[in-house]
C-alpha atoms as a PDB file:
ATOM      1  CA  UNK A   1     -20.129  -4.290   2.446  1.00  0.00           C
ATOM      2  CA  UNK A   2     -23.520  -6.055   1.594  1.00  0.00           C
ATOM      3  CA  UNK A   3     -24.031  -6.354  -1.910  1.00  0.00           C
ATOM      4  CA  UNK A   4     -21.593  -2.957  -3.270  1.00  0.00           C
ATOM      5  CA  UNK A   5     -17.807  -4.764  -4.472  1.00  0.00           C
ATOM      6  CA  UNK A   6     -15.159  -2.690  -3.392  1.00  0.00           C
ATOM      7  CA  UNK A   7     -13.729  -0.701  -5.921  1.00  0.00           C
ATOM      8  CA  UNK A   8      -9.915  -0.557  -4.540  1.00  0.00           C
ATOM      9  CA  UNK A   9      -8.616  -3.467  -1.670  1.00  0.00           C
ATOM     10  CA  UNK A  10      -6.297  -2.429   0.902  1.00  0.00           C
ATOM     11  CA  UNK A  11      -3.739  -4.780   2.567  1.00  0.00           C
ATOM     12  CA  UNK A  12      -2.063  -3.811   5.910  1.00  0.00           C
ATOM     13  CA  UNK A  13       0.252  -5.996   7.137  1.00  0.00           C
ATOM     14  CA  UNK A  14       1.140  -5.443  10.821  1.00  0.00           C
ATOM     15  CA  UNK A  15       3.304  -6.949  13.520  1.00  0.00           C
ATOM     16  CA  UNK A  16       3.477  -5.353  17.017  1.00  0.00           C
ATOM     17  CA  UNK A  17       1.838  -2.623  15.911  1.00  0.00           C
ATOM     18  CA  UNK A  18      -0.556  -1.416  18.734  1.00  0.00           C
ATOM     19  CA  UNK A  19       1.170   1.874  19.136  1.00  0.00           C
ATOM     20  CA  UNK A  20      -0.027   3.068  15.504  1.00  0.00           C
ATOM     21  CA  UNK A  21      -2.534   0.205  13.981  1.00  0.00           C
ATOM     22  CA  UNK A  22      -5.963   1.940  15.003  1.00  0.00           C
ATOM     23  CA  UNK A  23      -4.604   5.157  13.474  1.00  0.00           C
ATOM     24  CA  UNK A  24      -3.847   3.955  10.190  1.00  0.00           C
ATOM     25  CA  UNK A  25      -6.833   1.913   9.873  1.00  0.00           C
ATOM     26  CA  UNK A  26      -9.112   5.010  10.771  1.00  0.00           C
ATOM     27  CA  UNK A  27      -7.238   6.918   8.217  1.00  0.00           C
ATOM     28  CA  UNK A  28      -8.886   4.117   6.098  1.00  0.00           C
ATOM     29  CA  UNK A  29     -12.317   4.292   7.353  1.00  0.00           C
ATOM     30  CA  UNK A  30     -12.116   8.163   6.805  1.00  0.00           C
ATOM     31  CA  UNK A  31     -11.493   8.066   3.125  1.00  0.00           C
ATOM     32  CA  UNK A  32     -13.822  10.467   0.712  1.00  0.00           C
ATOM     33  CA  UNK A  33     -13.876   7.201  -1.755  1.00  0.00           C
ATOM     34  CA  UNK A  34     -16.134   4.672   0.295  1.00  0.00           C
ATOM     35  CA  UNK A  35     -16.103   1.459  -2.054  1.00  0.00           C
ATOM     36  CA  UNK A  36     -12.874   0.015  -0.243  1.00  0.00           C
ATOM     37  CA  UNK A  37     -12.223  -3.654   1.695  1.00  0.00           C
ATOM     38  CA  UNK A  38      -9.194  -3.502   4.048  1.00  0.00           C
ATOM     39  CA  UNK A  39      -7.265  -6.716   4.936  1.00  0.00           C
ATOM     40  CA  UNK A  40      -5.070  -6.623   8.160  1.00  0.00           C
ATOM     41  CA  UNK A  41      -2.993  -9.195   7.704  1.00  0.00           C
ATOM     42  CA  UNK A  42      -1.534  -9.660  11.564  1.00  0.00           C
ATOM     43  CA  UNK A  43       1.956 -11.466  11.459  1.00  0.00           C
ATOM     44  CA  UNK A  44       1.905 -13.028  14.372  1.00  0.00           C
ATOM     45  CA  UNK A  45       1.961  -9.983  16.755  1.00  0.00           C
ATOM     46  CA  UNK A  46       2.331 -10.500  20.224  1.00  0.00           C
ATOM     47  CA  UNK A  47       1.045  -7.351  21.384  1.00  0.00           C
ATOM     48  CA  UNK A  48      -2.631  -5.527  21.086  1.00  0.00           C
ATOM     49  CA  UNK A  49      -2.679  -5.632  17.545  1.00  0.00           C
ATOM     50  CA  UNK A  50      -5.140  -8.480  16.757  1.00  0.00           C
ATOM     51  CA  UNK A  51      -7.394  -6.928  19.612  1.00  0.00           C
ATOM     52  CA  UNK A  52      -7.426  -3.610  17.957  1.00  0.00           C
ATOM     53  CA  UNK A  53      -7.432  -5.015  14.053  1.00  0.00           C
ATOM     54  CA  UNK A  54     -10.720  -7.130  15.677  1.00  0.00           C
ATOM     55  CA  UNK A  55     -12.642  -4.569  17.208  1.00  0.00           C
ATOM     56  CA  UNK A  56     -12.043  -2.351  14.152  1.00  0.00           C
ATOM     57  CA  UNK A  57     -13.300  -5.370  11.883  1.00  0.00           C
ATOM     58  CA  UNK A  58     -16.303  -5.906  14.043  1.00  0.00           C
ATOM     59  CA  UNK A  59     -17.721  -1.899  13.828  1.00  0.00           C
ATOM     60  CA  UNK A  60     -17.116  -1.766  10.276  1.00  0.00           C
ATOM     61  CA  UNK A  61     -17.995  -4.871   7.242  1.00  0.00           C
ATOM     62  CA  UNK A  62     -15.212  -3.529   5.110  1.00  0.00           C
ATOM     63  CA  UNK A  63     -12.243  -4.550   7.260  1.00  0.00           C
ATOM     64  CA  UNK A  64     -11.513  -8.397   7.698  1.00  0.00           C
ATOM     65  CA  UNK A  65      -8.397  -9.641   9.552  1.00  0.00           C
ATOM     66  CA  UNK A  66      -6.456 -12.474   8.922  1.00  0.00           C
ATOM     67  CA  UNK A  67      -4.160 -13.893  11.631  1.00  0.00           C
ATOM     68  CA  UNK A  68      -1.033 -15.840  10.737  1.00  0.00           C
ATOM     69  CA  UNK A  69       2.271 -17.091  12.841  1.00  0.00           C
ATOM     70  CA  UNK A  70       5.243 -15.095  12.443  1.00  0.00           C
ATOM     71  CA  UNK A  71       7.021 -15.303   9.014  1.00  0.00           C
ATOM     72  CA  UNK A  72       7.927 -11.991   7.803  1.00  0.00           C
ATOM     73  CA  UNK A  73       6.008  -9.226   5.952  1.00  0.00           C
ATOM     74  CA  UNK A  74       6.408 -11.156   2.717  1.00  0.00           C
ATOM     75  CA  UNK A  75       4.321 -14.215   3.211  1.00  0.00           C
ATOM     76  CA  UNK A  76       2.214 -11.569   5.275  1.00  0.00           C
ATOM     77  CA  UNK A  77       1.842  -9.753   1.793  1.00  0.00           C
ATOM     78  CA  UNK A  78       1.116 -12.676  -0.231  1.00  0.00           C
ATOM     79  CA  UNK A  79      -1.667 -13.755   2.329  1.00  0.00           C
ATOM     80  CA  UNK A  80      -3.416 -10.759   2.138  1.00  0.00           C
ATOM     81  CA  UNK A  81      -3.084  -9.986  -1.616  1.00  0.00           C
ATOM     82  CA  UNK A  82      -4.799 -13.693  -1.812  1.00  0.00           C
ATOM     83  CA  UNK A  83      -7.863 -12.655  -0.499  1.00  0.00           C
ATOM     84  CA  UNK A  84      -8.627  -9.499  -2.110  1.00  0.00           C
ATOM     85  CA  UNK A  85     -11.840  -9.215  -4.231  1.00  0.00           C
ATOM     86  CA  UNK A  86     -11.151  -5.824  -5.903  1.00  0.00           C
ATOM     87  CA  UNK A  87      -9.903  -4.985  -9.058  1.00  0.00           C
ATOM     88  CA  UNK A  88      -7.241  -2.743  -7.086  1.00  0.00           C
ATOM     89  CA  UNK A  89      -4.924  -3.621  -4.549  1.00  0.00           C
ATOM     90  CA  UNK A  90      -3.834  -0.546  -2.867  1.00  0.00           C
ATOM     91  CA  UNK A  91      -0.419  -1.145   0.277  1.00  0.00           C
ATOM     92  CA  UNK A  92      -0.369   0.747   3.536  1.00  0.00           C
ATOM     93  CA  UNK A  93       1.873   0.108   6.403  1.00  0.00           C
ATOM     94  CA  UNK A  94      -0.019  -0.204  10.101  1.00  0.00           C
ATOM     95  CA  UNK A  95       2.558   2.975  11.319  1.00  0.00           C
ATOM     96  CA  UNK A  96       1.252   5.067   7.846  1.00  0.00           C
ATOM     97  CA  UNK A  97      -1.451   7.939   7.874  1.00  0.00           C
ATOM     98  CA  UNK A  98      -3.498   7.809   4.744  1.00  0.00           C
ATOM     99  CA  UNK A  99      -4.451  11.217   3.885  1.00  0.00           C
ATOM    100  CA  UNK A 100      -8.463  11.251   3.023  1.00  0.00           C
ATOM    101  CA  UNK A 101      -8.479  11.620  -0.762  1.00  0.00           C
ATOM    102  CA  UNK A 102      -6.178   9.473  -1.070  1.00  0.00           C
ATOM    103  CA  UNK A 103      -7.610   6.057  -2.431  1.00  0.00           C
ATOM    104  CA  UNK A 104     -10.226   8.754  -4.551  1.00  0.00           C
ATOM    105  CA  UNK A 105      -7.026  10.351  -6.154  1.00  0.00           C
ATOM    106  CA  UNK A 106      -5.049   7.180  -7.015  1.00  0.00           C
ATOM    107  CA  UNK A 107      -8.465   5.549  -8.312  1.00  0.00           C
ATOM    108  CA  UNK A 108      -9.300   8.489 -10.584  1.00  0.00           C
ATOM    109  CA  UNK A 109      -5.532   8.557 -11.670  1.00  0.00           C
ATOM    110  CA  UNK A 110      -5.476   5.011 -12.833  1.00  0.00           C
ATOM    111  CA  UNK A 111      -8.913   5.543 -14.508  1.00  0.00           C
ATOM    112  CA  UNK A 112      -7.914   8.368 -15.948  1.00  0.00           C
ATOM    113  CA  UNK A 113      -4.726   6.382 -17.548  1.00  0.00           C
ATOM    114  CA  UNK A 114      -5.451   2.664 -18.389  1.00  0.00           C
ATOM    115  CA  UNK A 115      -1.975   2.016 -19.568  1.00  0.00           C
ATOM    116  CA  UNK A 116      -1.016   2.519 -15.970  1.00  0.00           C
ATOM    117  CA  UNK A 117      -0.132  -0.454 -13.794  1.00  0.00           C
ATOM    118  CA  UNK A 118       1.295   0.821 -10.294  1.00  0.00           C
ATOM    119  CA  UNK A 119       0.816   4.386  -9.142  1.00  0.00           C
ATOM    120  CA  UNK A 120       2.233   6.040  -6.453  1.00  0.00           C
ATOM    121  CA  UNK A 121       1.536   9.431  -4.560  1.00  0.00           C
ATOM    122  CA  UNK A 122       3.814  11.984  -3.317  1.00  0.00           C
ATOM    123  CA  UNK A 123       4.680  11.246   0.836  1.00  0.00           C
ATOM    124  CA  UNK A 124       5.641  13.348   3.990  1.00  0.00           C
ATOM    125  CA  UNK A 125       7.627  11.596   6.657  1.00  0.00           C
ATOM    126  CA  UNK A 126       6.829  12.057   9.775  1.00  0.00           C
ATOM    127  CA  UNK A 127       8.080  10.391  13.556  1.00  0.00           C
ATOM    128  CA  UNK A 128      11.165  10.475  15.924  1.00  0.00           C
ATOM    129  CA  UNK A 129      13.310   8.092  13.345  1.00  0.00           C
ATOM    130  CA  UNK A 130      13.365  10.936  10.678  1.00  0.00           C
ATOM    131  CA  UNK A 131      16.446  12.568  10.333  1.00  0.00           C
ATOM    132  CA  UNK A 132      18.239  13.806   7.222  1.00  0.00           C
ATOM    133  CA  UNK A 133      18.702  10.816   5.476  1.00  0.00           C
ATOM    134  CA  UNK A 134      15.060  10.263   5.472  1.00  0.00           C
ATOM    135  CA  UNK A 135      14.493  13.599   4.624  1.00  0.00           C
ATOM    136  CA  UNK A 136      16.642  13.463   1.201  1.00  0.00           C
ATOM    137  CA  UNK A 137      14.930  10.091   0.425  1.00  0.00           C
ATOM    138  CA  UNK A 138      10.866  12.575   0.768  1.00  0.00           C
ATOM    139  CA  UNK A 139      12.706  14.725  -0.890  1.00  0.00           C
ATOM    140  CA  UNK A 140      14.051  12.520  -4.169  1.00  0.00           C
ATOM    141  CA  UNK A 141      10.516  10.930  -3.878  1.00  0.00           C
ATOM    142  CA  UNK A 142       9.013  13.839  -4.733  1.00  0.00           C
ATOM    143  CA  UNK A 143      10.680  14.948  -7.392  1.00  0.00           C
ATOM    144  CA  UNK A 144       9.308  12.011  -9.430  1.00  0.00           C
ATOM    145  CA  UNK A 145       5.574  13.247 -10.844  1.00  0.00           C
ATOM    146  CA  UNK A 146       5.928  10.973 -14.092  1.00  0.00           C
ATOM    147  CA  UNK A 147       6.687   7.686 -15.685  1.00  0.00           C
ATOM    148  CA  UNK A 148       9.779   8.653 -17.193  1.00  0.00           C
ATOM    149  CA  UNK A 149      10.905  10.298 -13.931  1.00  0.00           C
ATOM    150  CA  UNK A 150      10.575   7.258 -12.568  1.00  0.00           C
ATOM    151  CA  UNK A 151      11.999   5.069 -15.471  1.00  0.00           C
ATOM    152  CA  UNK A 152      14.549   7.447 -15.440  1.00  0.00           C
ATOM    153  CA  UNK A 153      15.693   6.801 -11.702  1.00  0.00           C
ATOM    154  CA  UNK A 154      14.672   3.106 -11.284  1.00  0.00           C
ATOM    155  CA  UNK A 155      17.846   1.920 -10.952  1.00  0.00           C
ATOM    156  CA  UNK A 156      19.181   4.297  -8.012  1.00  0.00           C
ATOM    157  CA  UNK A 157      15.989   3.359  -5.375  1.00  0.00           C
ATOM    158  CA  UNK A 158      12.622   1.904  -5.509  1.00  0.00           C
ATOM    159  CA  UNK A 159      11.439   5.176  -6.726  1.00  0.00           C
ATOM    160  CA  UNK A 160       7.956   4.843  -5.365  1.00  0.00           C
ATOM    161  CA  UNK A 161       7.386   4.722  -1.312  1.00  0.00           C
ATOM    162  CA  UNK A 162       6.142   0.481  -0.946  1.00  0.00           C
ATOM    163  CA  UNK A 163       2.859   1.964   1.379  1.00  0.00           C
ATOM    164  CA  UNK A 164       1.973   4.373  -1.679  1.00  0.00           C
ATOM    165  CA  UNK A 165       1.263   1.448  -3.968  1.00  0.00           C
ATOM    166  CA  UNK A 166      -1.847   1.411  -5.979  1.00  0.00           C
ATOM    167  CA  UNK A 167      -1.697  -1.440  -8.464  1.00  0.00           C
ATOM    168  CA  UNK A 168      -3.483  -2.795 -11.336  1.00  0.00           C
ATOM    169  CA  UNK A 169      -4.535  -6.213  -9.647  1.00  0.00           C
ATOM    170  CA  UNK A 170      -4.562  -8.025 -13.222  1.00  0.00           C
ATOM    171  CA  UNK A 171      -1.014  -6.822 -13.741  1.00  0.00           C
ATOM    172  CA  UNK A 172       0.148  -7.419 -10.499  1.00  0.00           C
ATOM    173  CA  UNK A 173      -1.046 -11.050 -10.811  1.00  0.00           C
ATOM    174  CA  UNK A 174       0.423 -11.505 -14.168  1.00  0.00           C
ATOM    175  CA  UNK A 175       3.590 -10.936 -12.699  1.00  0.00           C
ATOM    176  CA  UNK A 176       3.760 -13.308  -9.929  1.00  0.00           C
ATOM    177  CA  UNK A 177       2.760 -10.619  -6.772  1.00  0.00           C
ATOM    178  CA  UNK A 178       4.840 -10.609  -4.651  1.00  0.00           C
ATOM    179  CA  UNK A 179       8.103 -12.839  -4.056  1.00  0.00           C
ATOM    180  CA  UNK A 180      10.574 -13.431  -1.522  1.00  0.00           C
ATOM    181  CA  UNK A 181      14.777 -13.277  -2.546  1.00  0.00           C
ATOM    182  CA  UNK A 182      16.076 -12.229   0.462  1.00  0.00           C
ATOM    183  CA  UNK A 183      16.499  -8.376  -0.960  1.00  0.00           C
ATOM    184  CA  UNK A 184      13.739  -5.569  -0.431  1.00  0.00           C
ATOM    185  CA  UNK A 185      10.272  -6.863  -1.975  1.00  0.00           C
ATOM    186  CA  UNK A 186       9.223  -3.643  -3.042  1.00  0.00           C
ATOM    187  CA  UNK A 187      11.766  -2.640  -5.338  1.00  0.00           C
ATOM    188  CA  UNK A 188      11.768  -6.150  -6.693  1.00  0.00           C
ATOM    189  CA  UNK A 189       7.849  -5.784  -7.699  1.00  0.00           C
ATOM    190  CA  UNK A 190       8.605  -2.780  -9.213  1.00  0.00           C
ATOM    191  CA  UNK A 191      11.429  -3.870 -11.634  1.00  0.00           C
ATOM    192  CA  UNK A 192       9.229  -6.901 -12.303  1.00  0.00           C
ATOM    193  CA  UNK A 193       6.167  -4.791 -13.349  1.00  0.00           C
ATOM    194  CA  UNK A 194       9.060  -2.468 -15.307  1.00  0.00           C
ATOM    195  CA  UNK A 195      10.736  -5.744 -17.171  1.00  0.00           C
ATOM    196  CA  UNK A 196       6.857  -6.645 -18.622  1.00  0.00           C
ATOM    197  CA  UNK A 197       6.848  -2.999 -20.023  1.00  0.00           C
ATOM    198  CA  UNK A 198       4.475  -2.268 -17.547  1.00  0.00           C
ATOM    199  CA  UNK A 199       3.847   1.897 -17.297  1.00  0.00           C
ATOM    200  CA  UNK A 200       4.137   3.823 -13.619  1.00  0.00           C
ATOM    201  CA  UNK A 201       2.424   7.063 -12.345  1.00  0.00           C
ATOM    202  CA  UNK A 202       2.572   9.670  -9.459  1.00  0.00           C
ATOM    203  CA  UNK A 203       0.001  11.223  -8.052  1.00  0.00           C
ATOM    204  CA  UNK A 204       1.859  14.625  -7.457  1.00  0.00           C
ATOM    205  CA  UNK A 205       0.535  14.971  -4.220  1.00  0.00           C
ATOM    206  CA  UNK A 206       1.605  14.183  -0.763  1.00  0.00           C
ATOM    207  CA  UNK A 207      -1.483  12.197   0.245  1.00  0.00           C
ATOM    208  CA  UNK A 208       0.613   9.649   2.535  1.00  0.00           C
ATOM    209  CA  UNK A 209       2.261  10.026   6.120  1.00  0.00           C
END
């Protein structure tokens, strides 16, 4: 990125991911808001991925690539959030589309609201696997556009999709990142940033796939 610091860091963990990796990377590199790093973490994938993650990497300064042995998404998580340089951290999963305004939106959002410390964005499933469960969970989603929707239905389901995460990096440090208990890492994040009195935010918009 030569001598501009990335204003937002995205970390994409990824295992076996060939199928849908480049994709949701280049839904990264197409973003309207430029000042971005993006850290593939690769968990030990035994298919294309690294080979894809690399050659993406080596066309374009903002996307570095770590490579780790197999251990789950949550070490993956923790490796990546260790290395990122922006005050930011922004998730995305390596089968997720990124819509372009995306990182712009979330960026002006928490701007816009300093109190903030995790925003989300509104999401639209997509794929073979969705059916009508999945469809009532897009649907609930949704229907959350403020911080006491989502206060207000915290305790039913993490109430903000994990790969729509836009953090405050200072807040997500103060509360230890992320941790591993055996139960979904996500939701436990959340009710950790909620038990500091943290505030959340949606950005009302489905800007993730």
């Amino acid at each position: 990125m030569g001598e501009t610091s990335p204003h937002v860091s995205v970390v994409i963990p990824c295992f076996n991911a060939g199928e849908t990796l480049g994709a949701a990377m280049d839904s990264i590199r197409n973003q309207t808001l430029a000042e971005w790093e993006c850290i593939v973490v690769d968990d030990g994938s035994t298919d294309e991925s690294p080979d894809i993650a690399a050659e993406i990497a080596a066309a374009d300064s903002r996307v570095r690539v770590l490579r780790l042995p197999h251990a789950g998404i949550v070490p993956a998580l923790q490796a990546g959030c260790a290395e990122v340089r922006a005050p930011y951290i922004a998730r995305m999963d390596a089968d997720d589309i990124a819509l372009p305004q995306r990182l712009e939106k979330q960026l002006r959002f928490m701007q816009d609201h300093p109190d903030t410390a995790l925003c989300g964005t509104h999401v639209q499933m997509f794929g073979k696997t969705v059916k009508a469960g999945r469809r009532r969970y897009e649907r609930w989603l949704n229907s959350l556009a403020t911080h006491d929707d989502i206060i207000r239905e915290l305790f039913i389901e993490c109430p903000i999709a994990h790969p729509a995460f836009f953090m405050r990096r200072e807040v997500f440090e103060q509360v230890g990142g992320y941790e591993d208990h055996g139960w979904a890492e996500d939701y436990d994040l959340c009710m950790r940033f909620f038990l500091t009195g943290a505030r959340f935010g949606i950005v009302p918009e489905p800007l993730l796939q």
